[in-house]
PDB file of N, CA and C in Angstrom:
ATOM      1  N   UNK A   1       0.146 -13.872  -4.556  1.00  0.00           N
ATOM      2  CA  UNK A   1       0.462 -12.550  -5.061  1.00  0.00           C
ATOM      3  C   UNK A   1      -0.716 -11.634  -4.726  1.00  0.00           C
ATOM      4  N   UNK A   2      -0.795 -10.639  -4.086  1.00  0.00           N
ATOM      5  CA  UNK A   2      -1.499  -9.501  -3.693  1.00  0.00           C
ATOM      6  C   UNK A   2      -2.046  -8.734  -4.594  1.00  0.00           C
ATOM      7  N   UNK A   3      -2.862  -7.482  -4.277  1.00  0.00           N
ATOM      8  CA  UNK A   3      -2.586  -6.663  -6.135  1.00  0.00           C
ATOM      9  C   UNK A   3      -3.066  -5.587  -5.124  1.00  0.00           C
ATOM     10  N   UNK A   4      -2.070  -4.825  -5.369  1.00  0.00           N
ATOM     11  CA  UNK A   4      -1.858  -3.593  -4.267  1.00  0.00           C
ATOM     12  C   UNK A   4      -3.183  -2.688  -5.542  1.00  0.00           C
ATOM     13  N   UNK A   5      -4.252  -1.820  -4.287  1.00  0.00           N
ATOM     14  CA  UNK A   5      -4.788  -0.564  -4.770  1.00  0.00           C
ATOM     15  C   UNK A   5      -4.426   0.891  -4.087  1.00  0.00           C
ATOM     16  N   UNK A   6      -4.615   1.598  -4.969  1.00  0.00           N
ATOM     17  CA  UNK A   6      -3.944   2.878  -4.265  1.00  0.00           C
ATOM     18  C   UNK A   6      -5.434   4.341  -4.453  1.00  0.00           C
ATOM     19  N   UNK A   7      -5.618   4.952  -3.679  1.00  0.00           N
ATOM     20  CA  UNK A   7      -6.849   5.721  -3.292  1.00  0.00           C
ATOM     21  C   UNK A   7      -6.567   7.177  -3.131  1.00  0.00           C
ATOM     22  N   UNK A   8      -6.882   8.181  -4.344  1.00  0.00           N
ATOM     23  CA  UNK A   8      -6.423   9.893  -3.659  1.00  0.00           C
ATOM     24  C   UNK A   8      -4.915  10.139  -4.070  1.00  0.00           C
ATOM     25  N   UNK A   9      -4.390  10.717  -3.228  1.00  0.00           N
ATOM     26  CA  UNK A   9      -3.135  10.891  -3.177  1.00  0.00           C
ATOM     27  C   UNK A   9      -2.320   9.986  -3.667  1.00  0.00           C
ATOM     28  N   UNK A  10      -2.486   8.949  -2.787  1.00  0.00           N
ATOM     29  CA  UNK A  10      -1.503   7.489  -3.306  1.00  0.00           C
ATOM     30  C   UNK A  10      -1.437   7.585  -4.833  1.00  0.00           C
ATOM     31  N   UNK A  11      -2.315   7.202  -5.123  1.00  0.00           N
ATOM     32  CA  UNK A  11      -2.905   6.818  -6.589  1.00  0.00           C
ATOM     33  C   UNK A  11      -2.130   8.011  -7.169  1.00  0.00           C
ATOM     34  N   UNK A  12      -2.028   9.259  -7.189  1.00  0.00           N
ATOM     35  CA  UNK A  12      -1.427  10.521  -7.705  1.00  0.00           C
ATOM     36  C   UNK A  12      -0.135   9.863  -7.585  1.00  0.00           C
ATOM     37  N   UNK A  13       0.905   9.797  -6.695  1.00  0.00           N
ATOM     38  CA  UNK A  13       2.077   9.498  -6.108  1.00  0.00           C
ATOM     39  C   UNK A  13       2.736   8.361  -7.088  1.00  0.00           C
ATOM     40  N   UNK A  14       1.435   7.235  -7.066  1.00  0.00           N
ATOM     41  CA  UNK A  14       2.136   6.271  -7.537  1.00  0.00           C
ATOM     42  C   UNK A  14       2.116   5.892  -8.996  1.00  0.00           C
ATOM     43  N   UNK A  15       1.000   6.729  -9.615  1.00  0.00           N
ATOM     44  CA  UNK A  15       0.778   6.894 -10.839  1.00  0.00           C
ATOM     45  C   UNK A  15       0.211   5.825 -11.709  1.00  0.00           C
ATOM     46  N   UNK A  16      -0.450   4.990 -10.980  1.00  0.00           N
ATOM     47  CA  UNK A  16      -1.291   4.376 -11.303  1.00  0.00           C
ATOM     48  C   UNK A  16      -2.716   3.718  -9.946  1.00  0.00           C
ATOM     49  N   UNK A  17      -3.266   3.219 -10.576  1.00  0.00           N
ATOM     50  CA  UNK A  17      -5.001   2.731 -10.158  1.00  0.00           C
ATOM     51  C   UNK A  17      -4.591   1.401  -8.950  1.00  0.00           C
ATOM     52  N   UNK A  18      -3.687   0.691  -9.700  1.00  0.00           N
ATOM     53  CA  UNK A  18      -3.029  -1.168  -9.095  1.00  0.00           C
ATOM     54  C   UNK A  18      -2.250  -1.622  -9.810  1.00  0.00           C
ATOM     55  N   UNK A  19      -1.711  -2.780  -8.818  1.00  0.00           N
ATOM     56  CA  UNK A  19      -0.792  -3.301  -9.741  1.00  0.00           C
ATOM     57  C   UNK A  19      -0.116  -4.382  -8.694  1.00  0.00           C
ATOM     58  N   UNK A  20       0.506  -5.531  -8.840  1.00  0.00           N
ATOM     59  CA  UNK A  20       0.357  -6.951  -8.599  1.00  0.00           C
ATOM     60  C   UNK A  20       1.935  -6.381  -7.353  1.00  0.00           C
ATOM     61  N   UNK A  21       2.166  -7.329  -6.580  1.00  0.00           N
ATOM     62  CA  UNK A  21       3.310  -7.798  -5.965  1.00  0.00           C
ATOM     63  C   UNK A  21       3.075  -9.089  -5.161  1.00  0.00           C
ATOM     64  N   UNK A  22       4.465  -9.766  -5.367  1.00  0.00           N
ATOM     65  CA  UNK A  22       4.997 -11.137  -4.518  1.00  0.00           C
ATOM     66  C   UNK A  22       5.693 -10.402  -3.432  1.00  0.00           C
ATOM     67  N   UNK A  23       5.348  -9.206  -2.385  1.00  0.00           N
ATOM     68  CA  UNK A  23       6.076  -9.046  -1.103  1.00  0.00           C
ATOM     69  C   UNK A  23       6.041 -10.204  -0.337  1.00  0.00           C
ATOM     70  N   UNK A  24       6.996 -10.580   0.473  1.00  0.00           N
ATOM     71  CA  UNK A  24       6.379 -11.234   1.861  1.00  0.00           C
ATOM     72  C   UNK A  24       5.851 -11.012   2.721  1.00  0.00           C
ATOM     73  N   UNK A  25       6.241 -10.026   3.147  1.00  0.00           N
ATOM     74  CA  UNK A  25       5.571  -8.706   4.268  1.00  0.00           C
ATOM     75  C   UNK A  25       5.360  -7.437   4.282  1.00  0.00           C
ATOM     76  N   UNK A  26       4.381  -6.841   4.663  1.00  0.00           N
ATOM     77  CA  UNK A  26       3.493  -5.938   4.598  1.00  0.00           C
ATOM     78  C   UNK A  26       5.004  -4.777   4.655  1.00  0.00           C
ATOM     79  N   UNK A  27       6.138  -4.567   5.605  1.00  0.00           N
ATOM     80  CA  UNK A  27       6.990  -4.298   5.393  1.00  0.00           C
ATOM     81  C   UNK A  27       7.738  -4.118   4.015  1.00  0.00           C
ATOM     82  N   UNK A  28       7.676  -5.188   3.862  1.00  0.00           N
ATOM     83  CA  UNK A  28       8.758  -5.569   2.458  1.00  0.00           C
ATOM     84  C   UNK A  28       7.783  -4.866   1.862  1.00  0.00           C
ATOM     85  N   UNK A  29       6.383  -4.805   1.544  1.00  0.00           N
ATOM     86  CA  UNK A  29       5.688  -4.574  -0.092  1.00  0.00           C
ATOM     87  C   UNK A  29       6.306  -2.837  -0.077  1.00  0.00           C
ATOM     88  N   UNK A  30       5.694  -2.650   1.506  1.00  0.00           N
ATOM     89  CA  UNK A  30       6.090  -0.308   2.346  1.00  0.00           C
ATOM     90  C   UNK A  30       7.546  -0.099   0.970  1.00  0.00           C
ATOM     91  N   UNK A  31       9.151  -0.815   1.725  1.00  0.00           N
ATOM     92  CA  UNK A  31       9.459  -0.830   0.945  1.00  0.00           C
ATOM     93  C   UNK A  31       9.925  -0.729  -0.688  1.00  0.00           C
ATOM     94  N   UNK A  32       9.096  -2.137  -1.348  1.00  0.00           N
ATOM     95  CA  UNK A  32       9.435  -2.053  -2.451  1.00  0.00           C
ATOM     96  C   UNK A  32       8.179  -1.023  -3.175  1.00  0.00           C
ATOM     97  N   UNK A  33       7.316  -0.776  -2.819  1.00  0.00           N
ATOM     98  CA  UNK A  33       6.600   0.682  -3.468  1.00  0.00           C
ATOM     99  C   UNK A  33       7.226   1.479  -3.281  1.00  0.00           C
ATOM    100  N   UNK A  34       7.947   2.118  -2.404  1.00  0.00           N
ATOM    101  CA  UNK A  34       8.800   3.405  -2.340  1.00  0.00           C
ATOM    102  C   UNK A  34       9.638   3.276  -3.305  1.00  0.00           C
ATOM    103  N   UNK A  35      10.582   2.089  -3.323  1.00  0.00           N
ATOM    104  CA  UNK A  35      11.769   1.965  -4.286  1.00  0.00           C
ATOM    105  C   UNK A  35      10.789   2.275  -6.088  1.00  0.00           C
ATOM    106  N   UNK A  36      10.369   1.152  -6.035  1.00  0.00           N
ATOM    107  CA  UNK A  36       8.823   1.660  -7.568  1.00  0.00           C
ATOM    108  C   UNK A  36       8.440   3.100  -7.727  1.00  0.00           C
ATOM    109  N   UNK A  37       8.041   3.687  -6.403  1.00  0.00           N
ATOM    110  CA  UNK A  37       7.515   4.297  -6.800  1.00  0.00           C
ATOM    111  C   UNK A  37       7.736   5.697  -6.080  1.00  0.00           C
ATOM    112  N   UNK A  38       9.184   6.655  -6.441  1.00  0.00           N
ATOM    113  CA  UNK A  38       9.366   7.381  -5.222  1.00  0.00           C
ATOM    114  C   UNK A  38       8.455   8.806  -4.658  1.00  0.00           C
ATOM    115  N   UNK A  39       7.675   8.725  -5.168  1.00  0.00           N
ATOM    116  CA  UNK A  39       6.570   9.578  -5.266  1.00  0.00           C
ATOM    117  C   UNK A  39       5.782   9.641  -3.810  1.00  0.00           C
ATOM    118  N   UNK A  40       5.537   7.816  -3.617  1.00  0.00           N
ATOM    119  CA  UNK A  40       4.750   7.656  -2.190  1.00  0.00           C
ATOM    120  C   UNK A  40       6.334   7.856  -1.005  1.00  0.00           C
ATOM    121  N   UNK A  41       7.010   7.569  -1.355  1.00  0.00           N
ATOM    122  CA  UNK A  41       8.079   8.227  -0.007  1.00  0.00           C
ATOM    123  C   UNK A  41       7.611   9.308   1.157  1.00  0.00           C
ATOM    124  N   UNK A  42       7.055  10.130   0.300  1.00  0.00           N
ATOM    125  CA  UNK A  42       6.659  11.663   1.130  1.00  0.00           C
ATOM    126  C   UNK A  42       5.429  11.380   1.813  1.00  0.00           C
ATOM    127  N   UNK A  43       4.432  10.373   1.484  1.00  0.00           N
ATOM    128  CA  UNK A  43       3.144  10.191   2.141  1.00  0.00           C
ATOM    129  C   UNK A  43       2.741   8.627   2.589  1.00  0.00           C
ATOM    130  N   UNK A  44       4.082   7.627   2.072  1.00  0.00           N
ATOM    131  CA  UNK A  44       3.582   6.445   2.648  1.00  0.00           C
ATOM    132  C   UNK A  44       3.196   6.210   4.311  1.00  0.00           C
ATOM    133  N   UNK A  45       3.957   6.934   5.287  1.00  0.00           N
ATOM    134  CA  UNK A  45       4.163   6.874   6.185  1.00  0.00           C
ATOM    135  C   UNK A  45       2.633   7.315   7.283  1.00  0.00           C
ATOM    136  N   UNK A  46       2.391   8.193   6.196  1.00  0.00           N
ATOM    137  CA  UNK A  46       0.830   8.696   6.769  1.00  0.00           C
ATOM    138  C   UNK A  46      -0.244   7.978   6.549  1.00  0.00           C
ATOM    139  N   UNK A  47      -0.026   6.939   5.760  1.00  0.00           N
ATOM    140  CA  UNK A  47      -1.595   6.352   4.743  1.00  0.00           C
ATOM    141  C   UNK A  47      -1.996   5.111   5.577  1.00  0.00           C
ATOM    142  N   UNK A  48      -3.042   4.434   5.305  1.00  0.00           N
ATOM    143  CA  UNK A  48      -3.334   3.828   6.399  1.00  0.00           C
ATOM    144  C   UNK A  48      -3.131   2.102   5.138  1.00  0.00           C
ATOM    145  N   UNK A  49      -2.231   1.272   5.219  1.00  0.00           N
ATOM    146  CA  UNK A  49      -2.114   0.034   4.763  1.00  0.00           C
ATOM    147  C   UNK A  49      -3.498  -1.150   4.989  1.00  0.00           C
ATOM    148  N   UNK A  50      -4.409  -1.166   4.199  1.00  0.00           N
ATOM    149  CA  UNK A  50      -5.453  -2.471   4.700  1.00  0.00           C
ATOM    150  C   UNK A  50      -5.019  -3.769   4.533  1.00  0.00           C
ATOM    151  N   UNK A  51      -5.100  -4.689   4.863  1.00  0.00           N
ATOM    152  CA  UNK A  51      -4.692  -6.036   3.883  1.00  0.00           C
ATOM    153  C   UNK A  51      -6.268  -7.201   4.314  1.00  0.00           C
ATOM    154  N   UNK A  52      -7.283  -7.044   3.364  1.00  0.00           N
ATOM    155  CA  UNK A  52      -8.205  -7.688   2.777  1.00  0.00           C
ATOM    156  C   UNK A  52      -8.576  -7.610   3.610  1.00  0.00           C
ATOM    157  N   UNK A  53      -9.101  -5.416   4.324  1.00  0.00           N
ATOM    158  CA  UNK A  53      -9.593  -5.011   4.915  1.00  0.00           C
ATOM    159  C   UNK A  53      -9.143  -5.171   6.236  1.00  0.00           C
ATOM    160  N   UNK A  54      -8.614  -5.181   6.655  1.00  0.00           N
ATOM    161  CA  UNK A  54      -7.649  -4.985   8.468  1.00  0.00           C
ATOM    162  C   UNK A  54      -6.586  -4.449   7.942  1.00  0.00           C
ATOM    163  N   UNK A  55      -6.296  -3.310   8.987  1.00  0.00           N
ATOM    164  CA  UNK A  55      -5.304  -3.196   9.508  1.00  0.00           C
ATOM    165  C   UNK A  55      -4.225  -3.872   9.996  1.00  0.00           C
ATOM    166  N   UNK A  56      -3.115  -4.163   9.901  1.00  0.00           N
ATOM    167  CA  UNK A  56      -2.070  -5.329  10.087  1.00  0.00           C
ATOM    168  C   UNK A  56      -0.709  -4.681  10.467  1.00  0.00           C
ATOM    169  N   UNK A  57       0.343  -4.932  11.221  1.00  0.00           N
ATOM    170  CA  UNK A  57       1.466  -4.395  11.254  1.00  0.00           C
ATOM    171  C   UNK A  57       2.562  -5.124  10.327  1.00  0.00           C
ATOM    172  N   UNK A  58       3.400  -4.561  10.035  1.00  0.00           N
ATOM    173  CA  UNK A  58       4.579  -4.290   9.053  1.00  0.00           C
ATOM    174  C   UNK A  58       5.334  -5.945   8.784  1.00  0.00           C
ATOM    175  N   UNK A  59       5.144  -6.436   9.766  1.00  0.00           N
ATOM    176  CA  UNK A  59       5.581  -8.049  10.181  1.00  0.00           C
ATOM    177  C   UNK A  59       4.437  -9.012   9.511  1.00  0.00           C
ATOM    178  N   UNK A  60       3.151  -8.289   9.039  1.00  0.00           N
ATOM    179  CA  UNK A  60       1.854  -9.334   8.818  1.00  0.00           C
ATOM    180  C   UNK A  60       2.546 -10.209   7.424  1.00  0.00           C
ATOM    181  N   UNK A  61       2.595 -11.728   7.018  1.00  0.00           N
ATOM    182  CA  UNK A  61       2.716 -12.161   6.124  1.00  0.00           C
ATOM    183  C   UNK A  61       1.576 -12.066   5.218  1.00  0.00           C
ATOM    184  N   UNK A  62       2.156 -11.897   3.964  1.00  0.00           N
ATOM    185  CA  UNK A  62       1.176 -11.558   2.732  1.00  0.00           C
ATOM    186  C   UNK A  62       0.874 -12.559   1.950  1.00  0.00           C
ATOM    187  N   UNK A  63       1.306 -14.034   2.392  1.00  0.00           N
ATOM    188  CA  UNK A  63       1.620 -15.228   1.338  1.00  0.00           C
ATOM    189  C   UNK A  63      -0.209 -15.459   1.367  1.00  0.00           C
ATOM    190  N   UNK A  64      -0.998 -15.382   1.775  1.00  0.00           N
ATOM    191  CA  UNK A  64      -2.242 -15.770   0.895  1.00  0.00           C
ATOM    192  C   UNK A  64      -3.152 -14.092   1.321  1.00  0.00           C
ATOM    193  N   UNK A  65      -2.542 -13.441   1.145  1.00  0.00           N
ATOM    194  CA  UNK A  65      -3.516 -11.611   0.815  1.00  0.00           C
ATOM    195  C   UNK A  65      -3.972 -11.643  -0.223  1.00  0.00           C
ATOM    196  N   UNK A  66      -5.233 -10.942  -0.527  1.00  0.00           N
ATOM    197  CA  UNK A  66      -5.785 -10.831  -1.446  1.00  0.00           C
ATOM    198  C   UNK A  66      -5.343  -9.595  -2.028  1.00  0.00           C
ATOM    199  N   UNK A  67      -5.926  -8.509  -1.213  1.00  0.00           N
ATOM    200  CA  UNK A  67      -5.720  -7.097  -1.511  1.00  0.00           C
ATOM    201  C   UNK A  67      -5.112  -6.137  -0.505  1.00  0.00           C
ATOM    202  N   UNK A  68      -4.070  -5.242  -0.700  1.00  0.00           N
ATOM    203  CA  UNK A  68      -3.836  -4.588  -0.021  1.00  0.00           C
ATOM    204  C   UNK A  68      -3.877  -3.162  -0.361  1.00  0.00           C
ATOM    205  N   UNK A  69      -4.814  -1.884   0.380  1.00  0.00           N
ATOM    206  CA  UNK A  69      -5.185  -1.138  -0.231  1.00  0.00           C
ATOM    207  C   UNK A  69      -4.548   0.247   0.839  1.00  0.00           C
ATOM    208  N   UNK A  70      -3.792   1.284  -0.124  1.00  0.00           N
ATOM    209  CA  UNK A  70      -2.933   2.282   0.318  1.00  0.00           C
ATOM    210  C   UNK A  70      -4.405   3.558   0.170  1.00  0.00           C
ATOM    211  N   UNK A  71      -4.219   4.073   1.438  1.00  0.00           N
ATOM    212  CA  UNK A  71      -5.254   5.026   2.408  1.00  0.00           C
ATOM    213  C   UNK A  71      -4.513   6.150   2.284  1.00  0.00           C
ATOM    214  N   UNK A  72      -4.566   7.448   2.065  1.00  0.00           N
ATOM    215  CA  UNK A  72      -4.163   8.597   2.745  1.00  0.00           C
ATOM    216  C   UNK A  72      -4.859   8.931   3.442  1.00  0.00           C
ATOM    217  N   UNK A  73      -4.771   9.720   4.224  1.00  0.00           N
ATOM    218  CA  UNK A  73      -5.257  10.292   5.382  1.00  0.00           C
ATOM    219  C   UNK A  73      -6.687  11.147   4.371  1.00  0.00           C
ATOM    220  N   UNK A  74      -8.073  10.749   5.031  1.00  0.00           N
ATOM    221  CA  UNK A  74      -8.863  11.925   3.965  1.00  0.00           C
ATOM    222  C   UNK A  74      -9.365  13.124   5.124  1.00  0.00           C
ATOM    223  N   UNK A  75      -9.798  13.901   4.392  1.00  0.00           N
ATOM    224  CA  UNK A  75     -10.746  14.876   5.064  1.00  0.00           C
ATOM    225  C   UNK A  75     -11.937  15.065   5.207  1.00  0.00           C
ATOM    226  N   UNK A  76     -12.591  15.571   5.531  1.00  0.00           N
ATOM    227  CA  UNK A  76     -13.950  15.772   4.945  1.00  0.00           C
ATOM    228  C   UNK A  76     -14.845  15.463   5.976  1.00  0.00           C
ATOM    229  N   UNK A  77     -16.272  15.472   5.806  1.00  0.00           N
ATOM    230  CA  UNK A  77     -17.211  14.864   6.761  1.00  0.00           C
ATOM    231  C   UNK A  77     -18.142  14.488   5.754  1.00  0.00           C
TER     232      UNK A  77
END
């Protein structure tokens, strides 16, 4: 089980700090946060997904992830 964090925006969107999921795939978790949480709908697509720090595509299995941490895009320098 993973324990999704959310950073900025996300965190606004999703209305909370973290919180646990059994996804299988990095896909499936995209998914079932939108369905949870329809808030990230409008900005999941932009945010950058880590899984225990890498980058991974949508297919990556999550069965031993530690953390997977939701990015918005930031600004700043």
């Amino acid at each position: 089980m993973a324990t999704v964090r959310y950073f900025a925006a996300a965190q606004d969107a999703a209305g909370v700090e973290s919180e646990t999921s059994d996804a299988v795939t990095l896909g499936a978790l995209k998914a079932a946060l939108v369905e949870t949480h329809p808030g990230l709908a409008a900005i999941i697509g932009r945010c950058a997904l880590l899984v225990d720090g890498a980058r991974v595509g949508d297919e990556f299995a999550l069965a031993d992830a530690g953390t997977v941490d939701v990015l918005p895009p930031f600004a700043g320098g």
